[in-house]
Every structure is written in C-alpha cells, then in structure tokens.
PDB file of N, CA and C in Angstrom:
ATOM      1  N   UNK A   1     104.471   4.983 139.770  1.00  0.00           N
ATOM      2  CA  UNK A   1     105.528   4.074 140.161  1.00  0.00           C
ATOM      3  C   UNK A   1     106.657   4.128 139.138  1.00  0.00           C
ATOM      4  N   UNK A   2     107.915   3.765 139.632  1.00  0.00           N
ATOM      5  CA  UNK A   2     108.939   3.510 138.754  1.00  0.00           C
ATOM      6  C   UNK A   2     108.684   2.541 137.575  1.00  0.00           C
ATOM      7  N   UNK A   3     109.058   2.984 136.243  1.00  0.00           N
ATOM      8  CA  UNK A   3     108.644   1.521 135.798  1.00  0.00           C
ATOM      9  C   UNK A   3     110.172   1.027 135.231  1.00  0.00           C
ATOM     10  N   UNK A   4     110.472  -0.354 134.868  1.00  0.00           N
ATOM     11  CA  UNK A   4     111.604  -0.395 135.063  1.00  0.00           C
ATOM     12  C   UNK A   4     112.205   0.071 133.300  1.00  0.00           C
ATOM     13  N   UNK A   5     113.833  -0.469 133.353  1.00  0.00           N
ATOM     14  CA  UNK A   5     114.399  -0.141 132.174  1.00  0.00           C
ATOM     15  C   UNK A   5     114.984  -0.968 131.595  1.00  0.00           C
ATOM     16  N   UNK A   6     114.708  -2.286 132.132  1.00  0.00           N
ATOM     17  CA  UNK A   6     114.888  -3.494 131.241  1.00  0.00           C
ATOM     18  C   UNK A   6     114.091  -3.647 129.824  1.00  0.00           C
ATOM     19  N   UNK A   7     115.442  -3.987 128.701  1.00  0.00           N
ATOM     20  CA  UNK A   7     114.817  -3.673 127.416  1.00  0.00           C
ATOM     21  C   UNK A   7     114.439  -5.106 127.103  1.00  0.00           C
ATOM     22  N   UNK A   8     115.396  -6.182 127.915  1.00  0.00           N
ATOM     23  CA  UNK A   8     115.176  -7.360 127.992  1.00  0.00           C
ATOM     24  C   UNK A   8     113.380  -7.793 128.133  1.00  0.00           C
ATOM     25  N   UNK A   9     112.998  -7.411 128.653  1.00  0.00           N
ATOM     26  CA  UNK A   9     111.681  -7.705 129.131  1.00  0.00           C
ATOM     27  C   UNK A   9     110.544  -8.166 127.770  1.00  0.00           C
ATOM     28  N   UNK A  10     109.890  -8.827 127.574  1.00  0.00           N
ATOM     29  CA  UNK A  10     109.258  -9.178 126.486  1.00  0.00           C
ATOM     30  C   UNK A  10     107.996  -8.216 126.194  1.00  0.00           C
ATOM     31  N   UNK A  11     107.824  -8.086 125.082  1.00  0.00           N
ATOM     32  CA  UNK A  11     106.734  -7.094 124.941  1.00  0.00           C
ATOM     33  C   UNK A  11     105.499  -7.185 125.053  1.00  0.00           C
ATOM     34  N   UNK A  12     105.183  -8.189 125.578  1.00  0.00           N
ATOM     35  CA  UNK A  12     103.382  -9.077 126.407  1.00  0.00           C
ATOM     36  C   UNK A  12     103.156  -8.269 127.740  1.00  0.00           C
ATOM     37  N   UNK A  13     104.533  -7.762 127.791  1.00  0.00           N
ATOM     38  CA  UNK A  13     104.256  -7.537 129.532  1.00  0.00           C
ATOM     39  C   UNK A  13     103.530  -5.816 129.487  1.00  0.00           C
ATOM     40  N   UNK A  14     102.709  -5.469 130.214  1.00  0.00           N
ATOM     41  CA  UNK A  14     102.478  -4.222 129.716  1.00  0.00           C
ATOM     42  C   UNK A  14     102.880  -3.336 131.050  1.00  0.00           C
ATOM     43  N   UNK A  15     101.890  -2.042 131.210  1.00  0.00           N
ATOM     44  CA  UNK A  15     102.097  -1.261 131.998  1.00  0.00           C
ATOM     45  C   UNK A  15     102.864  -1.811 133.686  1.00  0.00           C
ATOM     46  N   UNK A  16     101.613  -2.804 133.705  1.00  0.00           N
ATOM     47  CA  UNK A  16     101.702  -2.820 135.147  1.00  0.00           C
ATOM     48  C   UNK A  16     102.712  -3.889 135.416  1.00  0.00           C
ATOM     49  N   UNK A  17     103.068  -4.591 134.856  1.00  0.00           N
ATOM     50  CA  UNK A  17     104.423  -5.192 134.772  1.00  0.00           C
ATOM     51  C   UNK A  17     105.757  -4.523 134.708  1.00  0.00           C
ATOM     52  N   UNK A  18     105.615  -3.234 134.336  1.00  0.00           N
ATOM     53  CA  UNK A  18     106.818  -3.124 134.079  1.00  0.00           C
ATOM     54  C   UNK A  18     106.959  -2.345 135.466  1.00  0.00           C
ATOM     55  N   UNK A  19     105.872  -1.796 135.938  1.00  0.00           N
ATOM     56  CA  UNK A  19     105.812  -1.004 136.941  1.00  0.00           C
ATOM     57  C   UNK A  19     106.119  -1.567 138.193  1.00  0.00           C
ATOM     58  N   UNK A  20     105.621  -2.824 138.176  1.00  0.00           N
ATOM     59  CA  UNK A  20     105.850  -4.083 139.291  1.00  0.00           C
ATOM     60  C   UNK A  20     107.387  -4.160 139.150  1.00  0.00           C
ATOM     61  N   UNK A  21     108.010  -4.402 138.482  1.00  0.00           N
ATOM     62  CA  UNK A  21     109.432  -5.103 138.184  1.00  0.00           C
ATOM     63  C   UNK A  21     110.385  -3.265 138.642  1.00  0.00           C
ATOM     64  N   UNK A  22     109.685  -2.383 138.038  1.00  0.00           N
ATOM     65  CA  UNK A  22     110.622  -1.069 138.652  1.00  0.00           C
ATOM     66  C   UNK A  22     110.161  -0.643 140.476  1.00  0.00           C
ATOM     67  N   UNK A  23     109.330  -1.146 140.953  1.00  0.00           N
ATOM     68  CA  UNK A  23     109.383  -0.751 142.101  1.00  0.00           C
ATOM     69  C   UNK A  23     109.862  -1.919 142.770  1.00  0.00           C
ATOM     70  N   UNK A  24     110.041  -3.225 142.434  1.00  0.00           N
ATOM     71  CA  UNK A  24     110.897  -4.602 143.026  1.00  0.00           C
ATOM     72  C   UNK A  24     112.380  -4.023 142.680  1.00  0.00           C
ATOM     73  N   UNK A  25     113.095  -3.168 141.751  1.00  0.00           N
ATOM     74  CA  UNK A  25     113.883  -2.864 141.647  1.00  0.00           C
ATOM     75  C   UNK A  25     114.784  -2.055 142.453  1.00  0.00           C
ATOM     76  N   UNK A  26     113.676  -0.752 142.643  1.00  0.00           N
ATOM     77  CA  UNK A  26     114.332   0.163 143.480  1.00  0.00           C
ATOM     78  C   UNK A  26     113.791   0.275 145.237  1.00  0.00           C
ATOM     79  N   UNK A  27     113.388  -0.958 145.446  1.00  0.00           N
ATOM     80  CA  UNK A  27     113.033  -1.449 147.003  1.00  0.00           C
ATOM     81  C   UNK A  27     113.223  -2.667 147.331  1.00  0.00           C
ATOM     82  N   UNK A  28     112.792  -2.901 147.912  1.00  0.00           N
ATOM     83  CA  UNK A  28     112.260  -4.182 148.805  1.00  0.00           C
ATOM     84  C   UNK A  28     110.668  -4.963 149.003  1.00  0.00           C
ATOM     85  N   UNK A  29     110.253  -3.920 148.229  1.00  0.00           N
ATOM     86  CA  UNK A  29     108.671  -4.760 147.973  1.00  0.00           C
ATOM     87  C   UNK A  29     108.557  -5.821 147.333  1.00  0.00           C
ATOM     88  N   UNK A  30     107.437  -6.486 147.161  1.00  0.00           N
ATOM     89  CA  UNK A  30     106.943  -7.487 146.722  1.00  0.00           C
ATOM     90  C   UNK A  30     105.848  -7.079 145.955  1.00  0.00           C
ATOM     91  N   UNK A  31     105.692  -7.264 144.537  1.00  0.00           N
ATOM     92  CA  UNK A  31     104.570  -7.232 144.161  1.00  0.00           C
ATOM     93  C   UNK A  31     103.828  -7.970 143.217  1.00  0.00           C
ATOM     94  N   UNK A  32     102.772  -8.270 143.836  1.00  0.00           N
ATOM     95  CA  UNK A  32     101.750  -9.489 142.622  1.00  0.00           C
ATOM     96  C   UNK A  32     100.772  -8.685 141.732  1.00  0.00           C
ATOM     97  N   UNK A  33     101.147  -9.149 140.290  1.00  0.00           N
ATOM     98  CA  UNK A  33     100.227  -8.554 139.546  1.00  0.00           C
ATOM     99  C   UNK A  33      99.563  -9.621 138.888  1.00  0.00           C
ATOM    100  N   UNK A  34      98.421  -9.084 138.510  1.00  0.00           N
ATOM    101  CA  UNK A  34      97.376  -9.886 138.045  1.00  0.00           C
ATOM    102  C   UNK A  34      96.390  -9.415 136.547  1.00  0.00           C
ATOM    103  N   UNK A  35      96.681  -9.929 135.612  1.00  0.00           N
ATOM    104  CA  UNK A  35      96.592  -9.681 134.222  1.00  0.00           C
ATOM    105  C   UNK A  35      94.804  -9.416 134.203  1.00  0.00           C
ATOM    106  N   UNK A  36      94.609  -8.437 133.724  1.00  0.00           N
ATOM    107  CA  UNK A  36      92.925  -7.955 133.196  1.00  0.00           C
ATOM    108  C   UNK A  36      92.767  -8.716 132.268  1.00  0.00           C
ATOM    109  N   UNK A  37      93.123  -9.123 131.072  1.00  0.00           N
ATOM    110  CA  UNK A  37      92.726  -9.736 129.968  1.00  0.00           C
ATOM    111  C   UNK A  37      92.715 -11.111 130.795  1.00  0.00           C
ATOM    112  N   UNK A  38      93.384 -11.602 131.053  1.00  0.00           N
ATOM    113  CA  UNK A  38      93.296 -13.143 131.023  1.00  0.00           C
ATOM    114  C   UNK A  38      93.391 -13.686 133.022  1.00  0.00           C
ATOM    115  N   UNK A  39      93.404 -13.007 133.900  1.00  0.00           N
ATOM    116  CA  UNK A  39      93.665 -13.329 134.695  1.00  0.00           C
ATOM    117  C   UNK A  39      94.807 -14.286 135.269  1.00  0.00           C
ATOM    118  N   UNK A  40      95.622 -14.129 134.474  1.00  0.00           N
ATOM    119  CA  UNK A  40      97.136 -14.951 135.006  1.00  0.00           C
ATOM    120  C   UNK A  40      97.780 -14.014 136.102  1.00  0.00           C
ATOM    121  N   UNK A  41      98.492 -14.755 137.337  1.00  0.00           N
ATOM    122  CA  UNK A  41      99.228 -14.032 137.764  1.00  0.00           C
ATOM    123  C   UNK A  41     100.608 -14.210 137.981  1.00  0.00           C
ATOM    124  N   UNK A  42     101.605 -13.205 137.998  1.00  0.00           N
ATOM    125  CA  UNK A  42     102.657 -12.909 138.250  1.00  0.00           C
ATOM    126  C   UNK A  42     103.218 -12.519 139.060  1.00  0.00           C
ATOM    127  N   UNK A  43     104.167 -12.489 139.674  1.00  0.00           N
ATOM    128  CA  UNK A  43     104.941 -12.111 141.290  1.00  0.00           C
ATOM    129  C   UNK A  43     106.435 -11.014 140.803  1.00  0.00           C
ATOM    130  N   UNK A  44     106.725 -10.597 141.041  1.00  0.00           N
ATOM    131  CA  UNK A  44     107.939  -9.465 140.909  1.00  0.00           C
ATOM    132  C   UNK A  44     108.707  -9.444 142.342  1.00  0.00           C
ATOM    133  N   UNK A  45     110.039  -9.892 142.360  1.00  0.00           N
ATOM    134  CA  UNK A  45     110.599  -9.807 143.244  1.00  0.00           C
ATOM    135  C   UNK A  45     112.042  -9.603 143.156  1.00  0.00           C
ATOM    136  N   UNK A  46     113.016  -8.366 143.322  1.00  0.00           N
ATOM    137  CA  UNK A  46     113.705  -8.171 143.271  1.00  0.00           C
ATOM    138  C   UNK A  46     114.268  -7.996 141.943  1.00  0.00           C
ATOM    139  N   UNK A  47     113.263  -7.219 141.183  1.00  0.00           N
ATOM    140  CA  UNK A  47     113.829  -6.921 139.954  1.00  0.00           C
ATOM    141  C   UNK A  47     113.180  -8.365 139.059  1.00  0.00           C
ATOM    142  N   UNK A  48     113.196  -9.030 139.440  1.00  0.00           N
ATOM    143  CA  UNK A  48     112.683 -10.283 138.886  1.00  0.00           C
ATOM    144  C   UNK A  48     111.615 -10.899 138.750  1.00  0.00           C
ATOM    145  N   UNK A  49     110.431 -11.544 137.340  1.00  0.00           N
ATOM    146  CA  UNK A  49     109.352 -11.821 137.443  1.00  0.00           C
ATOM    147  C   UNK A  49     109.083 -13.119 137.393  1.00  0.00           C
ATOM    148  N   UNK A  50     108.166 -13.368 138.357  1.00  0.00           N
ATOM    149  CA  UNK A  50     107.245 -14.893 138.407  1.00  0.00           C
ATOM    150  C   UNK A  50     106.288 -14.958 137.418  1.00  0.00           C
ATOM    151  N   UNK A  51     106.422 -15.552 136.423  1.00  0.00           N
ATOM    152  CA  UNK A  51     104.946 -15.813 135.435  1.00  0.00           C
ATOM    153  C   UNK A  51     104.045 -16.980 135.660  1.00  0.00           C
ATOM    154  N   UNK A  52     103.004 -16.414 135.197  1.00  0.00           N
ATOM    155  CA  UNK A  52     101.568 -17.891 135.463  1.00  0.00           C
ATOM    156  C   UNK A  52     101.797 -19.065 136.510  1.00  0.00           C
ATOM    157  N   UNK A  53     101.472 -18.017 137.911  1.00  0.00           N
ATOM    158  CA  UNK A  53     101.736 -18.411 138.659  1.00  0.00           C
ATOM    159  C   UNK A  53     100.129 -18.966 139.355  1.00  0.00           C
ATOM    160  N   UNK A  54      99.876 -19.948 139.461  1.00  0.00           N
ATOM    161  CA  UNK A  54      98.626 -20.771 139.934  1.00  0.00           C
ATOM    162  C   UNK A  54      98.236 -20.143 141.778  1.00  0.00           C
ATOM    163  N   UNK A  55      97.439 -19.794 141.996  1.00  0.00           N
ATOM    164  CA  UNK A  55      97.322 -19.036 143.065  1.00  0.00           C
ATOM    165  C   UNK A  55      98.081 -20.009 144.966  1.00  0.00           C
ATOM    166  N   UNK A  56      98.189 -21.209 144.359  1.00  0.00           N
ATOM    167  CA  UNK A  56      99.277 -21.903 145.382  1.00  0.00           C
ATOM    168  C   UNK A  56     100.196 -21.790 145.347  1.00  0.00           C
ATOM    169  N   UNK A  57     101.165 -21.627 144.156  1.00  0.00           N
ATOM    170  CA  UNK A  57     102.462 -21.195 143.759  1.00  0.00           C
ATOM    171  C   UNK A  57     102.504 -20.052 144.231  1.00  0.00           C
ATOM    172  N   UNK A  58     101.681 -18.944 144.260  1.00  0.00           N
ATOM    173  CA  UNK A  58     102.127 -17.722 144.634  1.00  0.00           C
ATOM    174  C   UNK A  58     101.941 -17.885 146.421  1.00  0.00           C
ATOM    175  N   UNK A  59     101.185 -18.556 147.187  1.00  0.00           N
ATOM    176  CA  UNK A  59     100.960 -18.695 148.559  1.00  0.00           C
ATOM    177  C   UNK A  59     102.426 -19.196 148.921  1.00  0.00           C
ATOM    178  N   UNK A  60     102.695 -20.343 147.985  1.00  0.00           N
ATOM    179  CA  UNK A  60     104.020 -20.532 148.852  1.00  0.00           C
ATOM    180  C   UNK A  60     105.212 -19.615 148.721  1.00  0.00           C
ATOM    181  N   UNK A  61     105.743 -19.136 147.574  1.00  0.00           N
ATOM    182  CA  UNK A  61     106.547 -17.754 147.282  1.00  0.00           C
ATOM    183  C   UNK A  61     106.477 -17.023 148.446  1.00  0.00           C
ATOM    184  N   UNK A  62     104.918 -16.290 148.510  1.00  0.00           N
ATOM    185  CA  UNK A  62     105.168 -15.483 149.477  1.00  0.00           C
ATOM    186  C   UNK A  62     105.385 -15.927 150.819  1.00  0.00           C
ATOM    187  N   UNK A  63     104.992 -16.997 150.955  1.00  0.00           N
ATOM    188  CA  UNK A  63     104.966 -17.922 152.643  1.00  0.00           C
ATOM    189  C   UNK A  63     106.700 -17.571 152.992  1.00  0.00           C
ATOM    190  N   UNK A  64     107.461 -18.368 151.662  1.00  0.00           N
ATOM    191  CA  UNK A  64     109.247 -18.284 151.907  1.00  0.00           C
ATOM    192  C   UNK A  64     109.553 -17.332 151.872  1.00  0.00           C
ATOM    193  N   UNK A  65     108.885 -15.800 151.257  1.00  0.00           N
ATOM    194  CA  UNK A  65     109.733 -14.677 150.944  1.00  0.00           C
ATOM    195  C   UNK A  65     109.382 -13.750 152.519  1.00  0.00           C
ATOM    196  N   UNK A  66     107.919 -14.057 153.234  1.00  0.00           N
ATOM    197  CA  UNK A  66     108.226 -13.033 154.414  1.00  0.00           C
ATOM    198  C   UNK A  66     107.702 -14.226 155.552  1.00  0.00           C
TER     199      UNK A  66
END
C-alpha cells in the first residue's frame, strides 16, 4: 500500500498507520486499523486519522460515512 508522506504525523503511529492514512489519501477508502500491542482502534479517512476510537464511535463514523 501507499504509505503516506506526512512528516506531521507523530512517531507512535507505525507501519500500518501510515499505510492506512496513504491509501485514505490517494482514494476513497475507508480504513480501520487496529493496534497489535494494545488493541486501540483508529479510523483513516480522507487522509485523516481517528484515534482511540471505542468500538461505538467507530459504528457510528462508519454508519455517517457510507
């Protein structure tokens, strides 16, 4: 996957974050990632990330986004 080229991005975020945020970039997808170490999740949408997102928070996101 694309990963993105925001330098902005904090350095917690690892692979699959950045990878999430470059393919929300160069599409129209949606993508939820979900942290191995700690199980937090995150949403990527349009270039843009959702952090520690409680698994209702992410139901409704996606409910409004499709």
């Amino acid at each position: 996957l694309p990963v993105t080229e925001n330098s902005d991005l904090p350095a917690h975020y690892g692979m699959r974050h950045r990878a999430a945020l470059g393919i929300t970039e160069q599409s129209d997808a949606i993508a939820v990632i979900v942290s191995e170490e700690t199980g937090n999740i995150s949403m990527a949408v349009d270039g843009e990330i959702y952090a520690n997102l409680s698994s209702d928070e992410l139901e409704k996101h996606l409910t409004k986004l499709l």
